[in-house]
N, C-alpha and C. Protein backbone atom coordinates (compact mmCIF):
# COMPACT_ATOMS: atom_id res chain seq x y z
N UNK A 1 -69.89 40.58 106.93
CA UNK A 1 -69.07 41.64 106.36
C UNK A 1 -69.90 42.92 106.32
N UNK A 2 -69.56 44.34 106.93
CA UNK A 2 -69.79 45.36 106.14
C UNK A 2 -69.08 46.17 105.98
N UNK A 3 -69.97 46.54 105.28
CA UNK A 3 -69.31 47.66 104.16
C UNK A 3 -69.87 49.17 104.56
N UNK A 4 -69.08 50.13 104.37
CA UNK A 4 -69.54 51.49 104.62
C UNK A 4 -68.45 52.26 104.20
N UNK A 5 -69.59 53.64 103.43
CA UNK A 5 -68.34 54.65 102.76
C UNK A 5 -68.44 55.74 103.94
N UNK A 6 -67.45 56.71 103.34
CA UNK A 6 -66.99 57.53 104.23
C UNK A 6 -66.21 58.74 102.93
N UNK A 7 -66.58 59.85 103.22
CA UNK A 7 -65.51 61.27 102.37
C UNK A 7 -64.54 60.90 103.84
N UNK A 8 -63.83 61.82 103.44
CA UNK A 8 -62.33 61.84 104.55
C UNK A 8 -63.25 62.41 105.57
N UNK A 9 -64.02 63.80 105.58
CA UNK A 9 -64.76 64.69 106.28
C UNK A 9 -65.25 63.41 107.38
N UNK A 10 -65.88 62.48 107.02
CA UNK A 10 -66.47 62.13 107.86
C UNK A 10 -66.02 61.03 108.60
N UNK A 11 -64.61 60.34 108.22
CA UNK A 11 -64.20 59.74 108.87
C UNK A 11 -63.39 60.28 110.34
N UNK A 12 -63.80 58.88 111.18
CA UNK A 12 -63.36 59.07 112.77
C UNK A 12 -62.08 59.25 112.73
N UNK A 13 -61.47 59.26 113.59
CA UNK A 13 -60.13 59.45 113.63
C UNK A 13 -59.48 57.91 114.08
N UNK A 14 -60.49 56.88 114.43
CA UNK A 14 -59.81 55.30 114.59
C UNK A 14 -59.99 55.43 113.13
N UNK A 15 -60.74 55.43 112.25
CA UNK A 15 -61.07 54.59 111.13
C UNK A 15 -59.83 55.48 110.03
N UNK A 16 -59.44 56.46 110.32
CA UNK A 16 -58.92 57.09 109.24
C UNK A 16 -57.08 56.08 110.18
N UNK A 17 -57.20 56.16 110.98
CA UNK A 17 -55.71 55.64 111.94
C UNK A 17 -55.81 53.76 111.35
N UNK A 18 -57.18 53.21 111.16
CA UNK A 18 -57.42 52.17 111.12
C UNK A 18 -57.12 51.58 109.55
N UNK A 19 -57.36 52.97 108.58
CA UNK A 19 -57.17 52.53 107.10
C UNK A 19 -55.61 52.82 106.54
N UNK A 20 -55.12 53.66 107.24
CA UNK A 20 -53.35 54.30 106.92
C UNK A 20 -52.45 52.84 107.73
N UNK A 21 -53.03 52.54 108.99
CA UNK A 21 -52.25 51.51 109.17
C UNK A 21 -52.05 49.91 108.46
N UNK A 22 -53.33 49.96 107.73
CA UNK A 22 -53.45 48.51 106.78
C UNK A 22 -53.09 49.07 105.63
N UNK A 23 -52.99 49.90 105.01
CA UNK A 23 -51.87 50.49 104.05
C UNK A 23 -50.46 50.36 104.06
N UNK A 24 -50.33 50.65 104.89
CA UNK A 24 -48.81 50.68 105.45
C UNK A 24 -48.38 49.28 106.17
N UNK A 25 -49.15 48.14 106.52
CA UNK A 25 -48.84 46.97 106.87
C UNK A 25 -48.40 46.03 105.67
N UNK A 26 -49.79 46.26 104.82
CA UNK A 26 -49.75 45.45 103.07
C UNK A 26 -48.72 46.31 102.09
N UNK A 27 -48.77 47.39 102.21
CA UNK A 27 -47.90 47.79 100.73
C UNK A 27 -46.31 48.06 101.01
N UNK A 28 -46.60 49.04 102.23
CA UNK A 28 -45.01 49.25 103.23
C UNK A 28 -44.44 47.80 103.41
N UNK A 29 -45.08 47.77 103.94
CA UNK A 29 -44.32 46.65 105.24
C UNK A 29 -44.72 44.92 104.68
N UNK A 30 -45.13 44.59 103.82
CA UNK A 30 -45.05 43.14 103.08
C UNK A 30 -44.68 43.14 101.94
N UNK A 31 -45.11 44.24 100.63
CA UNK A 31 -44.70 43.93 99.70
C UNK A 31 -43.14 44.95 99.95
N UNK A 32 -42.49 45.66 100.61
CA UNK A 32 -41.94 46.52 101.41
C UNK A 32 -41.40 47.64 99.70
N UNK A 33 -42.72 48.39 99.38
CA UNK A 33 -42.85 49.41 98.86
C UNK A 33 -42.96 50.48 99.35
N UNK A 34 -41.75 51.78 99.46
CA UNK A 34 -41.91 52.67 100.09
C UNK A 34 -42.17 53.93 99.04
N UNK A 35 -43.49 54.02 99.19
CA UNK A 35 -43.90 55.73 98.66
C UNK A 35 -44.25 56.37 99.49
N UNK A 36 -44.91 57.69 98.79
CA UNK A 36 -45.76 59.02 99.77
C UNK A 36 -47.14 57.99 99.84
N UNK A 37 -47.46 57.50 100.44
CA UNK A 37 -49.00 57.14 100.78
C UNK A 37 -49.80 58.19 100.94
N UNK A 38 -49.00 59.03 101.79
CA UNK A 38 -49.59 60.18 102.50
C UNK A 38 -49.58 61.71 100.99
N UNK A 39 -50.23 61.36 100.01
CA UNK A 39 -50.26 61.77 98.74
C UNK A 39 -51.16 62.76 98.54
N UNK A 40 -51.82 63.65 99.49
CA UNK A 40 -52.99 64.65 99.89
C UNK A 40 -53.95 64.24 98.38
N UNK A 41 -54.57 63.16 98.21
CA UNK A 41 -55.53 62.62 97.39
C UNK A 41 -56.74 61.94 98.47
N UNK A 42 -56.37 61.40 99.32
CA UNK A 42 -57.70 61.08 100.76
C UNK A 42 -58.83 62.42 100.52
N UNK A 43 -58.18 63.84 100.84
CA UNK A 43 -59.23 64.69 101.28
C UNK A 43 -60.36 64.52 100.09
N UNK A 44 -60.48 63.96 98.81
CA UNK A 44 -61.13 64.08 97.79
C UNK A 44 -61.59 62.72 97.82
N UNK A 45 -61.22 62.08 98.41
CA UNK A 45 -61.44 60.72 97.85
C UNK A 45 -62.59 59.94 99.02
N UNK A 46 -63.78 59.09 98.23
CA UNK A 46 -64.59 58.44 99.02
C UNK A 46 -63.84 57.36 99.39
N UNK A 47 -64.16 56.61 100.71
CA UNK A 47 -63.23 55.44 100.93
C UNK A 47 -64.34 54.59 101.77
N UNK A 48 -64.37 53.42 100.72
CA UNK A 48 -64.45 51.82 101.60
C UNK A 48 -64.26 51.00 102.49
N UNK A 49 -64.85 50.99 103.74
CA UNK A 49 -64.18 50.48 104.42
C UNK A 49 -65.37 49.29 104.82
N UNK A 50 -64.06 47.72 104.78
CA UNK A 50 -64.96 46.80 105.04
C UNK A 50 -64.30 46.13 106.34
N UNK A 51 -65.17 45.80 106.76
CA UNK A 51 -65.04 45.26 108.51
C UNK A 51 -65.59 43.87 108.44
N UNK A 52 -65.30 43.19 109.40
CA UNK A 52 -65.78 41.67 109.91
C UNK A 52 -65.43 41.87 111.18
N UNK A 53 -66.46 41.49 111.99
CA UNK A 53 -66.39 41.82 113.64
C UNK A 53 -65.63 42.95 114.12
N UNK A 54 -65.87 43.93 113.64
CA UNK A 54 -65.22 45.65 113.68
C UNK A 54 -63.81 45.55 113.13
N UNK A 55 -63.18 45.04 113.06
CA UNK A 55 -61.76 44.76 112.47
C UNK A 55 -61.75 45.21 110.80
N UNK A 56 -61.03 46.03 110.31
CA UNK A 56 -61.02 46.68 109.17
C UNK A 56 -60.08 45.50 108.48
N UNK A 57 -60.83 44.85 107.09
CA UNK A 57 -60.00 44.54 106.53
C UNK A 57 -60.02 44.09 105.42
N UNK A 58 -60.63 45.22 104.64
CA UNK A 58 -60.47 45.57 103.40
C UNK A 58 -61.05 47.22 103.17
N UNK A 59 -60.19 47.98 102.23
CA UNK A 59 -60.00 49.31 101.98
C UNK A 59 -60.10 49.80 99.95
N UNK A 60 -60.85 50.30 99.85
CA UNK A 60 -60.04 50.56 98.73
C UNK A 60 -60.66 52.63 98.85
N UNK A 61 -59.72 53.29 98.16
CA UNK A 61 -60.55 55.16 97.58
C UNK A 61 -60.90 54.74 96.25
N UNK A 62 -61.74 55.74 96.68
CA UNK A 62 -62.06 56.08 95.20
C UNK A 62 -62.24 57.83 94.81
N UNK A 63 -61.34 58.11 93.59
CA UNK A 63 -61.25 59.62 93.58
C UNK A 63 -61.97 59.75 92.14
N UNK A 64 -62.45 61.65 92.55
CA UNK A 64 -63.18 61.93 91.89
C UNK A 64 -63.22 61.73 90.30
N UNK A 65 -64.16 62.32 89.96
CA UNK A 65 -63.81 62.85 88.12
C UNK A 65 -62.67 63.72 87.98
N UNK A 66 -62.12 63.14 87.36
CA UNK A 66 -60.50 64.74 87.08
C UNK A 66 -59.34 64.29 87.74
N UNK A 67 -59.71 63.76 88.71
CA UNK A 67 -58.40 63.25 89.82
C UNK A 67 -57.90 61.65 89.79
N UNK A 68 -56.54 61.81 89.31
CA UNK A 68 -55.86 62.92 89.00
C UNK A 68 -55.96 62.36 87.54
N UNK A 69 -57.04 61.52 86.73
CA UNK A 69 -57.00 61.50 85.23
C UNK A 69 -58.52 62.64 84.74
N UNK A 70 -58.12 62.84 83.68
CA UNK A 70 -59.03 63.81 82.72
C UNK A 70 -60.39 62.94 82.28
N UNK A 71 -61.66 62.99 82.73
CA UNK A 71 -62.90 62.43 82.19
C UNK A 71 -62.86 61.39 82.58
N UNK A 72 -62.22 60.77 83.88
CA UNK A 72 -62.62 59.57 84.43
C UNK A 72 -62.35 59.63 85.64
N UNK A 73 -62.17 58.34 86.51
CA UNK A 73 -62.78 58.59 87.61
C UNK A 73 -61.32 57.46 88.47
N UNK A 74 -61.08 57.08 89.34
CA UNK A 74 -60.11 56.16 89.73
C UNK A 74 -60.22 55.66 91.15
N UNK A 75 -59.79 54.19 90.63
CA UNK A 75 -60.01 53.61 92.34
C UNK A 75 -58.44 52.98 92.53
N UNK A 76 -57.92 53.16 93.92
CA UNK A 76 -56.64 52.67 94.29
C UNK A 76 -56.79 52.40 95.48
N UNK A 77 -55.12 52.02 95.70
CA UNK A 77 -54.94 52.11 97.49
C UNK A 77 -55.87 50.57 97.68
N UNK A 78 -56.15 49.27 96.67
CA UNK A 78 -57.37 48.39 97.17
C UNK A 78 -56.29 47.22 97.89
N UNK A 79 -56.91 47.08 98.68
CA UNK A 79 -56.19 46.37 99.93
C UNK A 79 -56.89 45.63 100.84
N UNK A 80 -55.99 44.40 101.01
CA UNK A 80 -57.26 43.32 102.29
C UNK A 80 -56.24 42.43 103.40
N UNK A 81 -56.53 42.50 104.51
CA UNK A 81 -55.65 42.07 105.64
C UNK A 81 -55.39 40.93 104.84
N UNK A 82 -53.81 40.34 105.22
CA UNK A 82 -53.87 38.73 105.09
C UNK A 82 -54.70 37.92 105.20
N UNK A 83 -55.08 38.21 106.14
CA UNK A 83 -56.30 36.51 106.90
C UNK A 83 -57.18 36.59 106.12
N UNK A 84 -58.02 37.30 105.10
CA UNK A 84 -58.81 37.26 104.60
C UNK A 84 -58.65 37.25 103.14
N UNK A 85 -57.23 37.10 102.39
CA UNK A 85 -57.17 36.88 101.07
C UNK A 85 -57.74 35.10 100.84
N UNK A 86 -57.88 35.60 99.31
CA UNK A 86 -58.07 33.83 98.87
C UNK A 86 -59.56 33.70 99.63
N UNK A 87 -60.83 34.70 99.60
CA UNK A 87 -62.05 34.15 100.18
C UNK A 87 -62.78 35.20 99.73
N UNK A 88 -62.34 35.88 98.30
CA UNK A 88 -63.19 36.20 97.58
C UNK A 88 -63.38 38.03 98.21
N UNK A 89 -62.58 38.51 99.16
CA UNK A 89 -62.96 39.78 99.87
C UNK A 89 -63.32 40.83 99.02
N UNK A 90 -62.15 40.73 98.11
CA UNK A 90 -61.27 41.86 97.40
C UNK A 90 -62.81 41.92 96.03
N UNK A 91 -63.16 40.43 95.59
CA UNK A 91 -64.45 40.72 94.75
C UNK A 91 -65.62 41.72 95.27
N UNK A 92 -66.29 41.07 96.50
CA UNK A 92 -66.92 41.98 97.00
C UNK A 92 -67.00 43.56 96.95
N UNK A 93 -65.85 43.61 97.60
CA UNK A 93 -65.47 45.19 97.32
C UNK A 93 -65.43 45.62 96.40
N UNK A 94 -65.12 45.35 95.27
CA UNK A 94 -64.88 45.64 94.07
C UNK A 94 -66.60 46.25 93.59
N UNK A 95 -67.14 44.48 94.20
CA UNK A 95 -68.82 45.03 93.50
C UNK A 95 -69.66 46.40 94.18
N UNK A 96 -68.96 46.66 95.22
CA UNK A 96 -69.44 47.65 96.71
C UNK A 96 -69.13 48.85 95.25
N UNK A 97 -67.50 48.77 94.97
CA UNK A 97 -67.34 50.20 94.43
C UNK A 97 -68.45 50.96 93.32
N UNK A 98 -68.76 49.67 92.19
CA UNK A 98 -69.19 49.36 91.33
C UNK A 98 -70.20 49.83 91.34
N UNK A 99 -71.69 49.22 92.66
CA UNK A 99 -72.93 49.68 93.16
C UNK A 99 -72.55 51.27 93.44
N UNK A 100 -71.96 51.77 94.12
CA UNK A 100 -71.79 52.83 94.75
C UNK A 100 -71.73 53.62 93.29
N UNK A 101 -70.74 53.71 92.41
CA UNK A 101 -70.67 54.45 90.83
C UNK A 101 -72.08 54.60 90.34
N UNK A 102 -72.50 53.37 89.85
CA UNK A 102 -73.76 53.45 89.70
C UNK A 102 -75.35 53.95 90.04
N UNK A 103 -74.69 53.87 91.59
CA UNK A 103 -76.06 54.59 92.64
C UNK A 103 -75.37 56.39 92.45
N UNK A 104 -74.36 56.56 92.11
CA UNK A 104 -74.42 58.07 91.98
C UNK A 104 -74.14 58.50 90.62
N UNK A 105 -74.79 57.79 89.44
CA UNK A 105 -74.86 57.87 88.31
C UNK A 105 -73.74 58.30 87.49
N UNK A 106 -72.73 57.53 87.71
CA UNK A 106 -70.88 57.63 87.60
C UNK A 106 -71.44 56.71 85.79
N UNK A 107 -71.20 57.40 84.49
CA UNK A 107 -70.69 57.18 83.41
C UNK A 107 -69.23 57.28 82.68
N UNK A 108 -68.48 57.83 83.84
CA UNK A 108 -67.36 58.04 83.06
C UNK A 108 -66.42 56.44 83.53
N UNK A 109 -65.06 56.71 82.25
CA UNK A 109 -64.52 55.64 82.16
C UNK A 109 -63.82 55.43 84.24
N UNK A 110 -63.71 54.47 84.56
CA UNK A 110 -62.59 54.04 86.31
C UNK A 110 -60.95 53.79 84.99
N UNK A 111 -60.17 54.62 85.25
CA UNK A 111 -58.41 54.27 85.61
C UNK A 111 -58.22 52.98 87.04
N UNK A 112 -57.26 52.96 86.30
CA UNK A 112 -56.44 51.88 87.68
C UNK A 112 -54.99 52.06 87.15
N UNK A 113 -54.13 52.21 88.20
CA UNK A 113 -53.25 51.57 88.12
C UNK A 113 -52.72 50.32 89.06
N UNK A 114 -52.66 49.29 88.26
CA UNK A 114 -53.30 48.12 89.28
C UNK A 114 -51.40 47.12 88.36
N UNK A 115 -51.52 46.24 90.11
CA UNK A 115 -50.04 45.34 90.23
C UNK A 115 -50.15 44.44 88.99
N UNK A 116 -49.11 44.28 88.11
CA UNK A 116 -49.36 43.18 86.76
C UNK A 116 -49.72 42.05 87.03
N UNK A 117 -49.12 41.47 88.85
CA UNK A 117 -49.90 40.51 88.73
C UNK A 117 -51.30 40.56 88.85
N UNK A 118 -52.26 41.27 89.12
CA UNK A 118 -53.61 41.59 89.34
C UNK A 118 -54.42 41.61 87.88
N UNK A 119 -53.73 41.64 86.77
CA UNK A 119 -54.23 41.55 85.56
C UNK A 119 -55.33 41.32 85.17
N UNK A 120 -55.24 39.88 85.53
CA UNK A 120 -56.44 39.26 84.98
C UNK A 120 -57.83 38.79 85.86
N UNK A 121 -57.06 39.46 87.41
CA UNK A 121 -58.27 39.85 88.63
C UNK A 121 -58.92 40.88 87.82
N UNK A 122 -58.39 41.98 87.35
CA UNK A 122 -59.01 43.07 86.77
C UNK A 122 -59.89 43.18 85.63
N UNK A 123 -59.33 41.93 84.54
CA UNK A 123 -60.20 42.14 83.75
C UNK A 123 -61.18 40.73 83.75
N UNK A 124 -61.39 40.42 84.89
CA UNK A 124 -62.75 39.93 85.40
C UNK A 124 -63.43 40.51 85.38
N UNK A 125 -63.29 42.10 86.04
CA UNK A 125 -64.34 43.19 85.83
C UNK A 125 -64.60 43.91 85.03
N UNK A 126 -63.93 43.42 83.92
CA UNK A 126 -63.82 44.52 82.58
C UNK A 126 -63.33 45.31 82.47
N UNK A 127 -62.26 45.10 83.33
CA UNK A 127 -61.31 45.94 82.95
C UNK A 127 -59.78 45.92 81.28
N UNK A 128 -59.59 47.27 81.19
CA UNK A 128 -58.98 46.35 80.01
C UNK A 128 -57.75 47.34 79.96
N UNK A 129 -56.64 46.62 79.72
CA UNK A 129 -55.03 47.20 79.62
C UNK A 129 -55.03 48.33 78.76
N UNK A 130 -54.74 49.41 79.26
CA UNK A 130 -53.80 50.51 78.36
C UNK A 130 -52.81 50.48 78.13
N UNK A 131 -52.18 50.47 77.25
CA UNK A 131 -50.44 50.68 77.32
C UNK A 131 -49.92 49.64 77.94
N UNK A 132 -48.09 49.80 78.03
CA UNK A 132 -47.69 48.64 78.01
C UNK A 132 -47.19 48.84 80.12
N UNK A 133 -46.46 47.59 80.16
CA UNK A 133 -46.18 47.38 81.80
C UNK A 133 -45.13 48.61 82.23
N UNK A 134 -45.39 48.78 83.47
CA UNK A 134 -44.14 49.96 84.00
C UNK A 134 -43.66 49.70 85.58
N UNK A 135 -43.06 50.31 85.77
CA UNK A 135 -42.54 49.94 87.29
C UNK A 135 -43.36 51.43 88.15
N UNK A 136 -43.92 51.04 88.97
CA UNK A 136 -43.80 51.78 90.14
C UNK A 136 -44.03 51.49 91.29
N UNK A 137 -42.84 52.91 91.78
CA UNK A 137 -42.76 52.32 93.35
C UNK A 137 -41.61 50.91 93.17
N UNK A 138 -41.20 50.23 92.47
CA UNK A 138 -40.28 49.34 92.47
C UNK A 138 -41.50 47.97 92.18
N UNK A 139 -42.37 48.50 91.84
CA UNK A 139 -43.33 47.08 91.41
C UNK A 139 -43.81 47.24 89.94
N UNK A 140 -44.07 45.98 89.22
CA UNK A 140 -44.57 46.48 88.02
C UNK A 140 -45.96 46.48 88.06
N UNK A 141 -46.32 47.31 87.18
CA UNK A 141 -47.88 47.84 87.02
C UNK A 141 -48.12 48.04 85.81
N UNK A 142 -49.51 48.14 85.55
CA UNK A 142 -50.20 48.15 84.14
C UNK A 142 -51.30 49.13 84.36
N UNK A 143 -51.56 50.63 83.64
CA UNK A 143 -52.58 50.91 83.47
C UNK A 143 -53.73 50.26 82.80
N UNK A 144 -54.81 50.10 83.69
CA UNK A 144 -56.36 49.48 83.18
C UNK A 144 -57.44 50.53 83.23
N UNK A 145 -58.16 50.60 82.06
CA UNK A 145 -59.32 51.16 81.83
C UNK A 145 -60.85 50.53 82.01
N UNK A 146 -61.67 50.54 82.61
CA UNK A 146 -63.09 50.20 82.63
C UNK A 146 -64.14 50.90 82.17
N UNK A 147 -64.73 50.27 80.77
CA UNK A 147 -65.62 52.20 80.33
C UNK A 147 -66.90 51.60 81.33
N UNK A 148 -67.59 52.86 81.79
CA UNK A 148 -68.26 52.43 82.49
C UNK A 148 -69.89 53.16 81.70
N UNK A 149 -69.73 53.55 80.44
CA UNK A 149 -71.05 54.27 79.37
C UNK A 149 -71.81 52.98 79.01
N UNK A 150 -72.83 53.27 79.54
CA UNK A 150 -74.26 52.18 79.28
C UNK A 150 -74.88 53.11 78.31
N UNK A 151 -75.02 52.18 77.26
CA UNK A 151 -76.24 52.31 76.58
C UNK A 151 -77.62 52.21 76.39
């Protein structure tokens, strides 16, 4: 598996064609949720991209401080080809984001708005529920908070 970040700036034009189309395979086109994907939040946002034998297949952004919550920081868009659910991908990545916060001395709280069923994937990582369930996009969701202040 690797792993490698990328600002939008520096992504190729396969890899940026390579991460909109596994977006749009998993969220469009299986769970068949139709939003703006195309949400002009990329140009700000660092993005993950994990490969196995060049084949992209797992994604998640991550956007800045401010964007679009106040004093924290947010990761979305986390996504992993079929063939590779159920083998632990989606952890990995998770820990990729995690290292990466940390290596750029990220204290503020991560937002999510993450699928209800993902719940208790989430608060594996410590993540922890805000508020109550909501629909979006025609799916239900739960805002989750992660403080990320070491003492």
């Amino acid at each position: 598996m690797n792993w490698q970040w990328r600002s939008f700036a520096e992504l190729k034009n396969n890899e940026l064609y390579e991460m909109l189309a596994l977006r749009q395979q998993v969220f469009m086109l299986e769970q068949k949720c139709f939003y703006n994907d195309l949400d002009y939040l990329d140009q700000d946002a660092m993005h993950l991209l994990g490969r196995n034998n060049d084949k992209l297949i797992a994604y998640l952004r991550l956007l800045p401080l401010h964007v679009p919550y106040l004093n924290a920081v947010s990761m979305g868009r986390v996504v992993t080809d079929k063939t590779v659910r159920g083998q632990g991908v989606s952890k990995k990545m998770l820990q990729q984001a995690f290292l990466f916060l940390e290596k750029n001395n990220n204290t503020a709280p991560i937002i999510i708005s993450a699928q209800f069923y993902l719940k208790k994937f989430y608060e594996s990582f410590g993540f922890l529920v805000s508020g109550e369930p909501y629909d979006e996009d025609g799916i239900l969701h739960i805002k989750m908070i992660r403080n990320e202040k070491r003492s």
